[in-house]
PDB file of N, CA and C in Angstrom:
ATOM      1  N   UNK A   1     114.208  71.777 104.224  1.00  0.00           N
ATOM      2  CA  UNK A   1     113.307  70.651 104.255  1.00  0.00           C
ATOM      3  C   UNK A   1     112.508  70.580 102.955  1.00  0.00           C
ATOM      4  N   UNK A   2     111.784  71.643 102.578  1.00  0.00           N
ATOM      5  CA  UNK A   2     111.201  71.988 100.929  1.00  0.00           C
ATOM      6  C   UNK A   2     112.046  70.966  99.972  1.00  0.00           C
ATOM      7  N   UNK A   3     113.459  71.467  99.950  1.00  0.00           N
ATOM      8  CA  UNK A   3     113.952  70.994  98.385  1.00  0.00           C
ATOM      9  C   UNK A   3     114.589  69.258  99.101  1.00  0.00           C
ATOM     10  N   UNK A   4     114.562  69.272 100.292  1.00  0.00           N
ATOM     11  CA  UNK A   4     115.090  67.840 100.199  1.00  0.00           C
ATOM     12  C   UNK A   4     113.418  67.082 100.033  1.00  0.00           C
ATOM     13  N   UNK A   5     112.661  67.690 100.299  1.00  0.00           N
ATOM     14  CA  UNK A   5     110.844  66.363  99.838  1.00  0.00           C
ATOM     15  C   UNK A   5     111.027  66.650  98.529  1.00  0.00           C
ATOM     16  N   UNK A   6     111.102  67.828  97.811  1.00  0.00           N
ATOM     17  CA  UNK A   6     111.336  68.243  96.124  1.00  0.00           C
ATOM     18  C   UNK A   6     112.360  67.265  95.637  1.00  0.00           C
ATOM     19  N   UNK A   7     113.195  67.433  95.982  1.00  0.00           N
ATOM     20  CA  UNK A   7     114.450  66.756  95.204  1.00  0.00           C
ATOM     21  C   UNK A   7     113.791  64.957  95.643  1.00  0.00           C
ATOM     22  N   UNK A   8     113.187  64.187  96.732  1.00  0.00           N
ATOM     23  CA  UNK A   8     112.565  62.943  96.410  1.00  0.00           C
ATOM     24  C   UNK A   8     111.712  62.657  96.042  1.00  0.00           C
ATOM     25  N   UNK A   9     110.627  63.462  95.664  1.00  0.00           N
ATOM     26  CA  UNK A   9     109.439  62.957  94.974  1.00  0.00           C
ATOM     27  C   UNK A   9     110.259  63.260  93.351  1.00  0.00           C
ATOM     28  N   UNK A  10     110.738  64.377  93.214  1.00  0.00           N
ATOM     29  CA  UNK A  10     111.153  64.609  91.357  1.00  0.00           C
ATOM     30  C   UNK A  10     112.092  63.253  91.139  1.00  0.00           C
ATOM     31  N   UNK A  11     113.213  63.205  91.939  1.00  0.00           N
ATOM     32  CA  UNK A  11     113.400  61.835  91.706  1.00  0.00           C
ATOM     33  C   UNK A  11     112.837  60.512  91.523  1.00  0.00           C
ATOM     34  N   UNK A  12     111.739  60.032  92.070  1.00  0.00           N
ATOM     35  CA  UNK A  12     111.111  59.075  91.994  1.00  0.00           C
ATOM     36  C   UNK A  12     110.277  59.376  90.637  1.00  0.00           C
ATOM     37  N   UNK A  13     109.282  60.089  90.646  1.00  0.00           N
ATOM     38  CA  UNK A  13     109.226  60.463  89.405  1.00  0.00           C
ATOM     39  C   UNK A  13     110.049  60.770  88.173  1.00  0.00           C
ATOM     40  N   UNK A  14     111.443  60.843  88.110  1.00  0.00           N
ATOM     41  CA  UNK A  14     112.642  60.444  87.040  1.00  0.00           C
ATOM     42  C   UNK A  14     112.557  59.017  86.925  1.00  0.00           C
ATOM     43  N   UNK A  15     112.630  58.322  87.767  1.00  0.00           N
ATOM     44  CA  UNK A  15     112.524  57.113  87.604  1.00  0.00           C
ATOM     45  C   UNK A  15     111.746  55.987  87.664  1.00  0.00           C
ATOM     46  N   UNK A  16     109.994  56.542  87.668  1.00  0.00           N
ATOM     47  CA  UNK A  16     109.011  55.761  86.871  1.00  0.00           C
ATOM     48  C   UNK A  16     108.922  56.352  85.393  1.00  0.00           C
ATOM     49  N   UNK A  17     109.232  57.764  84.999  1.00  0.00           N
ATOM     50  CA  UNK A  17     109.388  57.760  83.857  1.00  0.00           C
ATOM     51  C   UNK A  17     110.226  57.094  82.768  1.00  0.00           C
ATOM     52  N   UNK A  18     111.219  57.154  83.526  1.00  0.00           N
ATOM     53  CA  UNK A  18     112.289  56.096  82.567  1.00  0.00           C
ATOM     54  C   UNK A  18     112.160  54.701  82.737  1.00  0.00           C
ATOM     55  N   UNK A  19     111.940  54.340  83.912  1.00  0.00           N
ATOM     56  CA  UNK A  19     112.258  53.124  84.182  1.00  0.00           C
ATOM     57  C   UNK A  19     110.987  52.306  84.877  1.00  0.00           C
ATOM     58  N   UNK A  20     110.225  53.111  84.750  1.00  0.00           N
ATOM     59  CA  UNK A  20     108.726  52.588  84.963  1.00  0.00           C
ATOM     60  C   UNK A  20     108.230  51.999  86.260  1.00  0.00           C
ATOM     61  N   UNK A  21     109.658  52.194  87.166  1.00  0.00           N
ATOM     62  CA  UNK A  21     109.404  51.690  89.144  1.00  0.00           C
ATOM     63  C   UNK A  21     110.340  52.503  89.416  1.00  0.00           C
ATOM     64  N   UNK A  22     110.115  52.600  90.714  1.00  0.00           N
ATOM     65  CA  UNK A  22     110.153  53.089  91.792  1.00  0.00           C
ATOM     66  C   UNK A  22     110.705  52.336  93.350  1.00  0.00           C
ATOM     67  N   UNK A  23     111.259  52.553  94.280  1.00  0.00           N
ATOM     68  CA  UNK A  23     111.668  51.943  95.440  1.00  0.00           C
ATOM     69  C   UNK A  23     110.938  53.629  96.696  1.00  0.00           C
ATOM     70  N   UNK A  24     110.512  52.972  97.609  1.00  0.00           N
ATOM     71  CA  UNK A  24     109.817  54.419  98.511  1.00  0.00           C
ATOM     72  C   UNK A  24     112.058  55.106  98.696  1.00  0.00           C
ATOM     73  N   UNK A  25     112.388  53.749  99.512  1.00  0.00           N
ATOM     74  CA  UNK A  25     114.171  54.502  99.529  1.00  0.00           C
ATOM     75  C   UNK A  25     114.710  55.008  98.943  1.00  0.00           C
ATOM     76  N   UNK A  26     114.466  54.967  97.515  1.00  0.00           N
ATOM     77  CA  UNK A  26     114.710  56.059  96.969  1.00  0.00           C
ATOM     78  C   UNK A  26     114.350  57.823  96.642  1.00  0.00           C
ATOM     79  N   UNK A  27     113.216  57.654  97.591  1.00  0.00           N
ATOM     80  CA  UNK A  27     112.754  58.763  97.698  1.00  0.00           C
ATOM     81  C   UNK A  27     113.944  59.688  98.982  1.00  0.00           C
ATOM     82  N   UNK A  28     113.906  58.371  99.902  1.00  0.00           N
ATOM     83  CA  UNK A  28     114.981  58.977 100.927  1.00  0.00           C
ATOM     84  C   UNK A  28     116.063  59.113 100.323  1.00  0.00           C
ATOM     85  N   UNK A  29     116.527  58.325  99.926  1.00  0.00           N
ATOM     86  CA  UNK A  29     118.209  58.379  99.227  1.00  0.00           C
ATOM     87  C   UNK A  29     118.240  59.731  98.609  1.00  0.00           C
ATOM     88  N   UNK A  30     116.966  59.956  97.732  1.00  0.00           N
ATOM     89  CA  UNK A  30     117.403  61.598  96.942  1.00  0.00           C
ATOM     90  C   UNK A  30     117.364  62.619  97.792  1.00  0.00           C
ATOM     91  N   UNK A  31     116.685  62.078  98.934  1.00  0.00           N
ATOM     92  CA  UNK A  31     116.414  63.649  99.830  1.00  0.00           C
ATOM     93  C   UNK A  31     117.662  64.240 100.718  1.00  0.00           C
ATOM     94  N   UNK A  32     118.390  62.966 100.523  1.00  0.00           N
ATOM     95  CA  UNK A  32     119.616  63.185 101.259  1.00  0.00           C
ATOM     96  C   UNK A  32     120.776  63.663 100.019  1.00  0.00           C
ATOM     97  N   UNK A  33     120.396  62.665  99.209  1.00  0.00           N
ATOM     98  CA  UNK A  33     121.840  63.523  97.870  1.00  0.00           C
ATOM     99  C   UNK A  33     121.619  64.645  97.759  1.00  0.00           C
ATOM    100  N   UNK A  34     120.515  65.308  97.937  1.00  0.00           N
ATOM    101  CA  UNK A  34     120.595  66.590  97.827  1.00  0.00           C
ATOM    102  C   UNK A  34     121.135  67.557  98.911  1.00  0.00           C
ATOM    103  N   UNK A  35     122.008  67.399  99.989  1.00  0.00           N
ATOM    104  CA  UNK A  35     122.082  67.721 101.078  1.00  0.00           C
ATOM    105  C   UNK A  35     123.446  68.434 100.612  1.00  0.00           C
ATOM    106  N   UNK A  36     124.193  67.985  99.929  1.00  0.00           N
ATOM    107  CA  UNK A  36     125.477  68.725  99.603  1.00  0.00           C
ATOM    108  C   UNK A  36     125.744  69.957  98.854  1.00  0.00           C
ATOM    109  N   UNK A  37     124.357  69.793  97.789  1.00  0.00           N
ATOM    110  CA  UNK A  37     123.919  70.763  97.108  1.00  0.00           C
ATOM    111  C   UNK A  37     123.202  71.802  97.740  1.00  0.00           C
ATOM    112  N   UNK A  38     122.592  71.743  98.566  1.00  0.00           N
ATOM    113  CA  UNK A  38     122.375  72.755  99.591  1.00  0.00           C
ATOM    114  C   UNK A  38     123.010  73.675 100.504  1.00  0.00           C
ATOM    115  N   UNK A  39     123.905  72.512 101.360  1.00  0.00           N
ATOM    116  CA  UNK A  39     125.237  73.509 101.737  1.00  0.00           C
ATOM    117  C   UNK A  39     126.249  73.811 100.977  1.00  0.00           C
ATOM    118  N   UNK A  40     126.759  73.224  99.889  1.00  0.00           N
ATOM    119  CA  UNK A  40     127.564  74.227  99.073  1.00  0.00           C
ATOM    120  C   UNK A  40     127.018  75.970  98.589  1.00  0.00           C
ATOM    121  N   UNK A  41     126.128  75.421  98.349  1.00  0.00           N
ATOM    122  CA  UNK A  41     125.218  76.463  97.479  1.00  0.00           C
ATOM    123  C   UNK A  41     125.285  77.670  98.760  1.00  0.00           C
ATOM    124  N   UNK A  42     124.675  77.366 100.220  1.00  0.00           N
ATOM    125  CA  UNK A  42     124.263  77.914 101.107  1.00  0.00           C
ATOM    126  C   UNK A  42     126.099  78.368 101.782  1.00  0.00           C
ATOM    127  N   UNK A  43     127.102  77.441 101.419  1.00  0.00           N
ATOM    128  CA  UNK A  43     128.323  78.200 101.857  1.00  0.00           C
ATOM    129  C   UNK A  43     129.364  78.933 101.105  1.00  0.00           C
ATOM    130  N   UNK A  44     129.105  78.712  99.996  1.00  0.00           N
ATOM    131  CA  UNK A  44     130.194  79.218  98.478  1.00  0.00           C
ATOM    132  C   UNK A  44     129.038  79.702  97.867  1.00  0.00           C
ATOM    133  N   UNK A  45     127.821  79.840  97.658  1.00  0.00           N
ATOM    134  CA  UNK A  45     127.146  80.824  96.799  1.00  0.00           C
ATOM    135  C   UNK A  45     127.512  80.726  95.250  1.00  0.00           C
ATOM    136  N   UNK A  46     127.841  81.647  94.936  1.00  0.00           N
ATOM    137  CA  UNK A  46     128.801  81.815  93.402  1.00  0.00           C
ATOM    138  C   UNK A  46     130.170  81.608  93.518  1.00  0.00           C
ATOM    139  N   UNK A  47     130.625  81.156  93.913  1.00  0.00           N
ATOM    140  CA  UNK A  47     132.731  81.511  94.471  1.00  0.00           C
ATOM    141  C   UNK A  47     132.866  80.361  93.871  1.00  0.00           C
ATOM    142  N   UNK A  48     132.052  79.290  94.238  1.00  0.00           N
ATOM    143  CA  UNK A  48     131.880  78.185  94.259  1.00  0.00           C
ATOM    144  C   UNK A  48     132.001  77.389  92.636  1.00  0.00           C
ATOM    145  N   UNK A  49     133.482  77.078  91.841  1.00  0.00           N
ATOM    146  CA  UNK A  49     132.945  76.573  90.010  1.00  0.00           C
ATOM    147  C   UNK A  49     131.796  75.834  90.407  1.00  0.00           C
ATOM    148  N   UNK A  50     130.795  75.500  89.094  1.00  0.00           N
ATOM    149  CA  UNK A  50     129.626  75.100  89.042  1.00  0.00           C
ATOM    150  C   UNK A  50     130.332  73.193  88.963  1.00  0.00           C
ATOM    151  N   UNK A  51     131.646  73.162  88.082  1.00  0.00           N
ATOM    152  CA  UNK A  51     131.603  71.754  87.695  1.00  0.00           C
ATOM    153  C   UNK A  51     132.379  71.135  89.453  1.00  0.00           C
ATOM    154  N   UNK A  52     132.823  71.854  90.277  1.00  0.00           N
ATOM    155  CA  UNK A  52     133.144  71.574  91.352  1.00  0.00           C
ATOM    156  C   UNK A  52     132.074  71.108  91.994  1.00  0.00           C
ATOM    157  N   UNK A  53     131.156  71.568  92.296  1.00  0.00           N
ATOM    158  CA  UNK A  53     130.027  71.546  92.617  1.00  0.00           C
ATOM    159  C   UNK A  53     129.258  70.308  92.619  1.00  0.00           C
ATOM    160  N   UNK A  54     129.316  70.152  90.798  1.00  0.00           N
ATOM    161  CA  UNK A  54     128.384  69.039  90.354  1.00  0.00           C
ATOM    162  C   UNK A  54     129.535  67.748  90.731  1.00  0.00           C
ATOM    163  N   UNK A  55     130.655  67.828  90.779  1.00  0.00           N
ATOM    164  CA  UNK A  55     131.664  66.811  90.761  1.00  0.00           C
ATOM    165  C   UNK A  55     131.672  66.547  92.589  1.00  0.00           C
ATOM    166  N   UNK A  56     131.557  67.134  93.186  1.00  0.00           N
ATOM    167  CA  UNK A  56     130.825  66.993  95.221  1.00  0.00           C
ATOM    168  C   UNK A  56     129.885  66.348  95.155  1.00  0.00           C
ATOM    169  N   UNK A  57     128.583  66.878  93.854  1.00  0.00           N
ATOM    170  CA  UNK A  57     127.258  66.259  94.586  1.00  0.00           C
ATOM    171  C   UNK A  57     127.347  64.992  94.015  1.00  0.00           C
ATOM    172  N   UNK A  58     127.724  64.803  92.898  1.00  0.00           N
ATOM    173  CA  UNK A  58     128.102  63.315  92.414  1.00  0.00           C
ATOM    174  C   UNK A  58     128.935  62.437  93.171  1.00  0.00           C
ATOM    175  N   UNK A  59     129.917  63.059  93.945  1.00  0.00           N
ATOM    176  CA  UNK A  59     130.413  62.208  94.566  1.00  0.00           C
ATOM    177  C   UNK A  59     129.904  61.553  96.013  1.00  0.00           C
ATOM    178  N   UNK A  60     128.984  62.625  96.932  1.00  0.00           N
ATOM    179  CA  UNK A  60     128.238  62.072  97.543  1.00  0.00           C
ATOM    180  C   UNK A  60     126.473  61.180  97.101  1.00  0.00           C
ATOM    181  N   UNK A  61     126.464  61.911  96.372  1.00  0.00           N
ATOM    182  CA  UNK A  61     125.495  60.552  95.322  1.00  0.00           C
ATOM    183  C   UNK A  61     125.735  59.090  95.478  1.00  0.00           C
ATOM    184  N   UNK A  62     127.130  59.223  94.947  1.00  0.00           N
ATOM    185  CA  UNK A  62     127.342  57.441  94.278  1.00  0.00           C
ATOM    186  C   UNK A  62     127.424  57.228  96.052  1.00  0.00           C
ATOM    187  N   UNK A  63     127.967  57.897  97.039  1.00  0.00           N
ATOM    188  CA  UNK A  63     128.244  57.050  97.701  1.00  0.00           C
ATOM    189  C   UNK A  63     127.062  57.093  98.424  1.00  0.00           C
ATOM    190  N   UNK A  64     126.102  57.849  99.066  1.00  0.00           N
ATOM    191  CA  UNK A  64     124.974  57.200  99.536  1.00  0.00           C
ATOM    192  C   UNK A  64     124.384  56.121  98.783  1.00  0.00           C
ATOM    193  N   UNK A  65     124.137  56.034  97.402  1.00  0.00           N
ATOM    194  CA  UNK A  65     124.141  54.922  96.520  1.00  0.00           C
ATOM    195  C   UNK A  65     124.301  53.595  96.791  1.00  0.00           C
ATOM    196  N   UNK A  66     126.075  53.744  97.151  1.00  0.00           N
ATOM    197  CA  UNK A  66     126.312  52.507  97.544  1.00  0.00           C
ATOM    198  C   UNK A  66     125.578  51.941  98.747  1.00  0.00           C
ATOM    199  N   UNK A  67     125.435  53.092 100.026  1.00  0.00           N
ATOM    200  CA  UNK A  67     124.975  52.634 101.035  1.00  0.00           C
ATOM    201  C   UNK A  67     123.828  52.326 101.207  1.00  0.00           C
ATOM    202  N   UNK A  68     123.129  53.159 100.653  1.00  0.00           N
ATOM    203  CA  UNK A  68     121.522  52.408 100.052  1.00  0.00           C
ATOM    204  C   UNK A  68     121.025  51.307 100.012  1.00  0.00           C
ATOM    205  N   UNK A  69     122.650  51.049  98.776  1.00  0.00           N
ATOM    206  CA  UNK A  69     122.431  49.381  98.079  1.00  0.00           C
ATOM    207  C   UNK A  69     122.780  48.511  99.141  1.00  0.00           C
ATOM    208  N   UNK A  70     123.834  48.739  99.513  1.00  0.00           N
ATOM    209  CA  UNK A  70     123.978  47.853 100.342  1.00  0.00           C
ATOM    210  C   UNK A  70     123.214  46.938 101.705  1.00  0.00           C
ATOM    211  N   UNK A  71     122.407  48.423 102.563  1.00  0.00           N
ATOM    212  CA  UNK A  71     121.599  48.102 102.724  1.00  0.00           C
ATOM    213  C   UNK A  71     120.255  47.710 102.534  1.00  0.00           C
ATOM    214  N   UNK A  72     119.528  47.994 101.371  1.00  0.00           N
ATOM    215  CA  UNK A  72     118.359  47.952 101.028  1.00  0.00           C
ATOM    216  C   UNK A  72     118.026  47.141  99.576  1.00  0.00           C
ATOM    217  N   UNK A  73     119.498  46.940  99.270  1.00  0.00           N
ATOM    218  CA  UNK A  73     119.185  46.670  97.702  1.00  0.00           C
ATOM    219  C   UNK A  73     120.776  45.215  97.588  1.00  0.00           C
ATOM    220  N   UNK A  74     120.591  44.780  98.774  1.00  0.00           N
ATOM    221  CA  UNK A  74     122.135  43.656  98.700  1.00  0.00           C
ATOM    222  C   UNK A  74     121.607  42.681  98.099  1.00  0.00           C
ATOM    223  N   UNK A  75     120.331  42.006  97.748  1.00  0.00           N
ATOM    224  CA  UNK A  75     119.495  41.372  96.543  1.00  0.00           C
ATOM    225  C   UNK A  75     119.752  41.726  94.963  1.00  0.00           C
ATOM    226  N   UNK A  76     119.915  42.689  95.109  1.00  0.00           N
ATOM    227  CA  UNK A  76     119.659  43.433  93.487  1.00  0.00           C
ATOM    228  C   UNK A  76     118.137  43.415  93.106  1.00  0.00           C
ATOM    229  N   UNK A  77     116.880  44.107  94.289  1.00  0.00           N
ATOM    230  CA  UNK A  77     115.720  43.646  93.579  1.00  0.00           C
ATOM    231  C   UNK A  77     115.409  45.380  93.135  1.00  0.00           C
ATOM    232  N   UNK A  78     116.020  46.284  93.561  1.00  0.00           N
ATOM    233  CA  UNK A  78     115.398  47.356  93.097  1.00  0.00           C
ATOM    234  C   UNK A  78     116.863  48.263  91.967  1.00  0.00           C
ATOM    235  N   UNK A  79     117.810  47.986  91.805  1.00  0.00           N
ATOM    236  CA  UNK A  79     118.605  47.952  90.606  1.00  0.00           C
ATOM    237  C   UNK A  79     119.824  47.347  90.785  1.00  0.00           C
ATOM    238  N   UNK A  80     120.515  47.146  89.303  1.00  0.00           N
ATOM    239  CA  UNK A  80     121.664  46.002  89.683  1.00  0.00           C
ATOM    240  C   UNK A  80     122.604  46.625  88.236  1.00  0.00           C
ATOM    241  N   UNK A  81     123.948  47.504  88.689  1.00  0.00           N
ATOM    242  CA  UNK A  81     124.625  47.632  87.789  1.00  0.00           C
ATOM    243  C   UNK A  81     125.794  46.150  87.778  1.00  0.00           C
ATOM    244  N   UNK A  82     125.412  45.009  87.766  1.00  0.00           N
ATOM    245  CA  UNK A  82     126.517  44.147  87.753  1.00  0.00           C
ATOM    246  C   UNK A  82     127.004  44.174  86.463  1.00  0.00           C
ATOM    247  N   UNK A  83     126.436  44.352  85.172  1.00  0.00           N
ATOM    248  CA  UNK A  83     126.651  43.915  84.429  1.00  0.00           C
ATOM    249  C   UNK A  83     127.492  45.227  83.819  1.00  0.00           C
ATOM    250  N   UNK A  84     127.367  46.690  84.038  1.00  0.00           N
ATOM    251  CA  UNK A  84     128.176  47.556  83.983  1.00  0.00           C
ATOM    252  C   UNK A  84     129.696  47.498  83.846  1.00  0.00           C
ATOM    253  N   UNK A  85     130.457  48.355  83.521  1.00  0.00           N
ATOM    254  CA  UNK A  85     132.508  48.616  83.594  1.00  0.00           C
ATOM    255  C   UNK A  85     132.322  49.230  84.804  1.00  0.00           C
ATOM    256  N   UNK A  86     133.520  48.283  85.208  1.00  0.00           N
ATOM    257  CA  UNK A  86     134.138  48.837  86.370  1.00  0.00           C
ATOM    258  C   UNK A  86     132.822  49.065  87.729  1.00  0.00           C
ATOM    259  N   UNK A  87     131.701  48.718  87.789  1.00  0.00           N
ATOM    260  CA  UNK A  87     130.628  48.263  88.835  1.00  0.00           C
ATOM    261  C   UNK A  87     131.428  48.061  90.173  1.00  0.00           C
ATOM    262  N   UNK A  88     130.399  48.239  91.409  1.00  0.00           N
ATOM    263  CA  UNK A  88     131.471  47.668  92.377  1.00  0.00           C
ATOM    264  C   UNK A  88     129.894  46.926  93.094  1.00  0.00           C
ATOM    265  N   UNK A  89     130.196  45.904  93.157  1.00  0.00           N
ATOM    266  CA  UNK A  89     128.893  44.906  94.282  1.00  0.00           C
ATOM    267  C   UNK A  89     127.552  45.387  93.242  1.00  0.00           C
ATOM    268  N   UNK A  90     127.716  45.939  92.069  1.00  0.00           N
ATOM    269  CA  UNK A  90     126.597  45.983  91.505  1.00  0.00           C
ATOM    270  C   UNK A  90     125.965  47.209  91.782  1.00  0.00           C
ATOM    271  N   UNK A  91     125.919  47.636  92.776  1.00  0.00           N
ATOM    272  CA  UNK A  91     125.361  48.639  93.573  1.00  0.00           C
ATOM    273  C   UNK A  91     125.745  50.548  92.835  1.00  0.00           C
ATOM    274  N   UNK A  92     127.313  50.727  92.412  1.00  0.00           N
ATOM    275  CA  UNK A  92     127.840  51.204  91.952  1.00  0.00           C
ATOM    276  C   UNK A  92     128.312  51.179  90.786  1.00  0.00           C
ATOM    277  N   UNK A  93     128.312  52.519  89.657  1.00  0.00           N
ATOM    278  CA  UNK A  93     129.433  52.203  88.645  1.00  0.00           C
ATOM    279  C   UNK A  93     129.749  53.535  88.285  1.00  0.00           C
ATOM    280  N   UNK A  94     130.637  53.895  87.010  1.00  0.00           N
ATOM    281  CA  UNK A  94     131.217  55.440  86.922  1.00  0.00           C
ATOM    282  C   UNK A  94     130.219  56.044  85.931  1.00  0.00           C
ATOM    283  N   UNK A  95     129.554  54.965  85.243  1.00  0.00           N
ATOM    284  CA  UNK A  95     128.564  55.818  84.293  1.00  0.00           C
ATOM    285  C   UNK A  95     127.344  56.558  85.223  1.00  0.00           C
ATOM    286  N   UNK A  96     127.038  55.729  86.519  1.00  0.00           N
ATOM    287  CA  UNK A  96     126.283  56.554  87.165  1.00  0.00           C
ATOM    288  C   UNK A  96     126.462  57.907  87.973  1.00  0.00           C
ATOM    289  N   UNK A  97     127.857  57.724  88.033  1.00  0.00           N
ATOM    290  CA  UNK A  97     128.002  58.914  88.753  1.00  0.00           C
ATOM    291  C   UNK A  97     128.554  59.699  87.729  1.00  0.00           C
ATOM    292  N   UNK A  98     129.021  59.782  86.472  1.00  0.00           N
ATOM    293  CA  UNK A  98     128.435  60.687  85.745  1.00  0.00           C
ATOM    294  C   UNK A  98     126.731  61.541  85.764  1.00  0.00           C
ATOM    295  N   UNK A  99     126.723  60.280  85.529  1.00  0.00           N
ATOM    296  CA  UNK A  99     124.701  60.816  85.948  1.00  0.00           C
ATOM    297  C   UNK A  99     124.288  61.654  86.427  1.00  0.00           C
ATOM    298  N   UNK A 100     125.190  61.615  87.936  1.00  0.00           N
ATOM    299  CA  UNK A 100     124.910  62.040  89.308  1.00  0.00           C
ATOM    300  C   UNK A 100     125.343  63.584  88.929  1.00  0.00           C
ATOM    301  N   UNK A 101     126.550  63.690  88.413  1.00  0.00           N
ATOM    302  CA  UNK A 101     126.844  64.934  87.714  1.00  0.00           C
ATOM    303  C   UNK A 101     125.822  65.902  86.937  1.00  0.00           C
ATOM    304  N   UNK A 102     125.727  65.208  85.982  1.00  0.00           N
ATOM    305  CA  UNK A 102     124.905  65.799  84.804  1.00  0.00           C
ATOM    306  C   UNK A 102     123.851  66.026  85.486  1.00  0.00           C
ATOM    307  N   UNK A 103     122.442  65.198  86.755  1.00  0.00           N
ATOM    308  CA  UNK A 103     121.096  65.679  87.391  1.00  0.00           C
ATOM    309  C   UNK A 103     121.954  66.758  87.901  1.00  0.00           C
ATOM    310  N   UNK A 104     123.117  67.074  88.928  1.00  0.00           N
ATOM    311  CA  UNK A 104     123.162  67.934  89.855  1.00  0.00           C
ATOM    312  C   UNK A 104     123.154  69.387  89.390  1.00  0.00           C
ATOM    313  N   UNK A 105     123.778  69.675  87.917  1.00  0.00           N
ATOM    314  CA  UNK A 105     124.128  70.779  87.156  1.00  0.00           C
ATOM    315  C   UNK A 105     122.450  71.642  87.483  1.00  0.00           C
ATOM    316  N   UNK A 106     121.158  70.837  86.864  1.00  0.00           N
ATOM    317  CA  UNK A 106     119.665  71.637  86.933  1.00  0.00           C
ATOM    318  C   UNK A 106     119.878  71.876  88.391  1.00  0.00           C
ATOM    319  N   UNK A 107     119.719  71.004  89.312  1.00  0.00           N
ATOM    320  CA  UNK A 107     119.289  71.018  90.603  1.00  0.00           C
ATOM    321  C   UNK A 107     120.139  72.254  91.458  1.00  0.00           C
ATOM    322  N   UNK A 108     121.715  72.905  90.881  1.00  0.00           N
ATOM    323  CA  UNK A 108     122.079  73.831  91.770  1.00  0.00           C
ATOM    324  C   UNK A 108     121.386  74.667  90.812  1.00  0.00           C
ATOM    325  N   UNK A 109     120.950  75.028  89.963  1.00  0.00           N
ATOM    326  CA  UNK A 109     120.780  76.235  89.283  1.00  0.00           C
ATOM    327  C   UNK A 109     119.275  76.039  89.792  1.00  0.00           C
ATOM    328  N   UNK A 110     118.092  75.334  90.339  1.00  0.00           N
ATOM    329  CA  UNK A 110     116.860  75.222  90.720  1.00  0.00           C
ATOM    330  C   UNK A 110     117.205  75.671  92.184  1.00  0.00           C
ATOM    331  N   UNK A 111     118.200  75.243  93.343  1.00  0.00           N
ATOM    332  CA  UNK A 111     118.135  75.957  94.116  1.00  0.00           C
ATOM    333  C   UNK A 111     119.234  77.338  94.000  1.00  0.00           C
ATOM    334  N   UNK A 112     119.478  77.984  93.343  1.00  0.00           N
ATOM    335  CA  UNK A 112     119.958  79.183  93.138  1.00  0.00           C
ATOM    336  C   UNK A 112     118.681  79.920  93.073  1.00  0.00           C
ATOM    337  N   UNK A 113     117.917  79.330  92.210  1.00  0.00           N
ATOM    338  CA  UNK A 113     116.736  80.435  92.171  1.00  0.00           C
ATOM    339  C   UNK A 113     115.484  80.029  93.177  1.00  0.00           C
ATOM    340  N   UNK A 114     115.382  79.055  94.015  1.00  0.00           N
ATOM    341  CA  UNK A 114     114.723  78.901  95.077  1.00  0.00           C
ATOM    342  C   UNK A 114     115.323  79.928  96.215  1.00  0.00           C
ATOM    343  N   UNK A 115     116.228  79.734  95.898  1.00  0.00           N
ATOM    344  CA  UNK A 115     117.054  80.388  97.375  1.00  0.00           C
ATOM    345  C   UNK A 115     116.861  82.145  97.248  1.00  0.00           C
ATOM    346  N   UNK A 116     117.122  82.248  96.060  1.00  0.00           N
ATOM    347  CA  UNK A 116     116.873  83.851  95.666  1.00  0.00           C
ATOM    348  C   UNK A 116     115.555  84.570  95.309  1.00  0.00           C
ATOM    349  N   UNK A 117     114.411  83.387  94.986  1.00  0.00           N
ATOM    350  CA  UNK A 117     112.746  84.204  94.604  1.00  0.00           C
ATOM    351  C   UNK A 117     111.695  83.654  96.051  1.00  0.00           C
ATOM    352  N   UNK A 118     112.340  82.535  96.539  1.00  0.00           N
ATOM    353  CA  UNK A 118     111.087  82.026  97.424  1.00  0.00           C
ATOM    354  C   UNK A 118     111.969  82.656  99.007  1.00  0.00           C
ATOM    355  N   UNK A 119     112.987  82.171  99.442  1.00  0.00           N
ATOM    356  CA  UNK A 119     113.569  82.258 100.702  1.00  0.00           C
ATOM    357  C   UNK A 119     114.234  83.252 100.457  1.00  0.00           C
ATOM    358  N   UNK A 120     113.611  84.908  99.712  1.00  0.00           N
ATOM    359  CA  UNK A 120     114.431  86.040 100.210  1.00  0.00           C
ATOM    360  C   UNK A 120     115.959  86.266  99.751  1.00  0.00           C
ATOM    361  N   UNK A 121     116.463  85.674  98.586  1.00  0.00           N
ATOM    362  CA  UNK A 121     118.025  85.968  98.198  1.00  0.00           C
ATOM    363  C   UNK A 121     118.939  85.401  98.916  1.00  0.00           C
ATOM    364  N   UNK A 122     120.238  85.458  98.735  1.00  0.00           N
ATOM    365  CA  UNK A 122     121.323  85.075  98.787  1.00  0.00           C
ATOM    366  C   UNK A 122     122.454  86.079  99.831  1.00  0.00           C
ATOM    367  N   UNK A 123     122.810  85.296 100.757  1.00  0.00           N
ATOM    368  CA  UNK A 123     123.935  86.359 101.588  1.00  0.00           C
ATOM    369  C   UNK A 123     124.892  87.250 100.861  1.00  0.00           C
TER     370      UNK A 123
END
């Protein structure tokens, strides 16, 4: 419960820094992308390649993403990749889930060491 409120407030805060707003759903949306990164981490440990990893949490990323958008964002008032390659309903595109990649790389190595200094180590 910790790193999924962590992982939505740092998110929202990624994105008044860059982008200067915010949506509250996106606070949910991150608390949930982070959900894959948790049980991987919590079922493969180290066994687990790191770019496997980041290439899972990205992939459940884009797609809560989409579902997000779809529901919450079928306007385009809180972001709109239409104008993106290869976009799908706007909602989606591949540069973001690169993205999704590249955030997830800090975030398993932040809960590697959550999991190992605050909650007592690793099985």
């Amino acid at each position: 419960m910790l790193l999924c409120c962590w992982a939505g407030y740092v998110y929202v805060i990624i994105e008044l820094c860059y982008r200067g707003m915010s949506d509250i759903t996106m606070m949910f949306c991150a608390s949930i992308c982070v959900l894959p990164m948790i049980f991987l981490n919590n079922w493969y440990g180290y066994d687990m390649d790191l770019l496997a990893q980041a290439f899972v949490s990205a992939l459940f990323c884009t797609i809560m993403e989409f579902i997000f958008g779809i529901i919450f964002n079928a306007e385009h008032t809180i972001w709109n990749y239409s104008n993106m390659w290869l976009n799908i309903r706007g909602q989606i595109c591949p540069l973001f889930f690169l993205v999704w990649m590249l955030i997830s790389v800090p975030i398993i190595f932040f809960m590697d060491w959550t999991e190992y200094n605050i909650f007592g180590g690793c099985e």
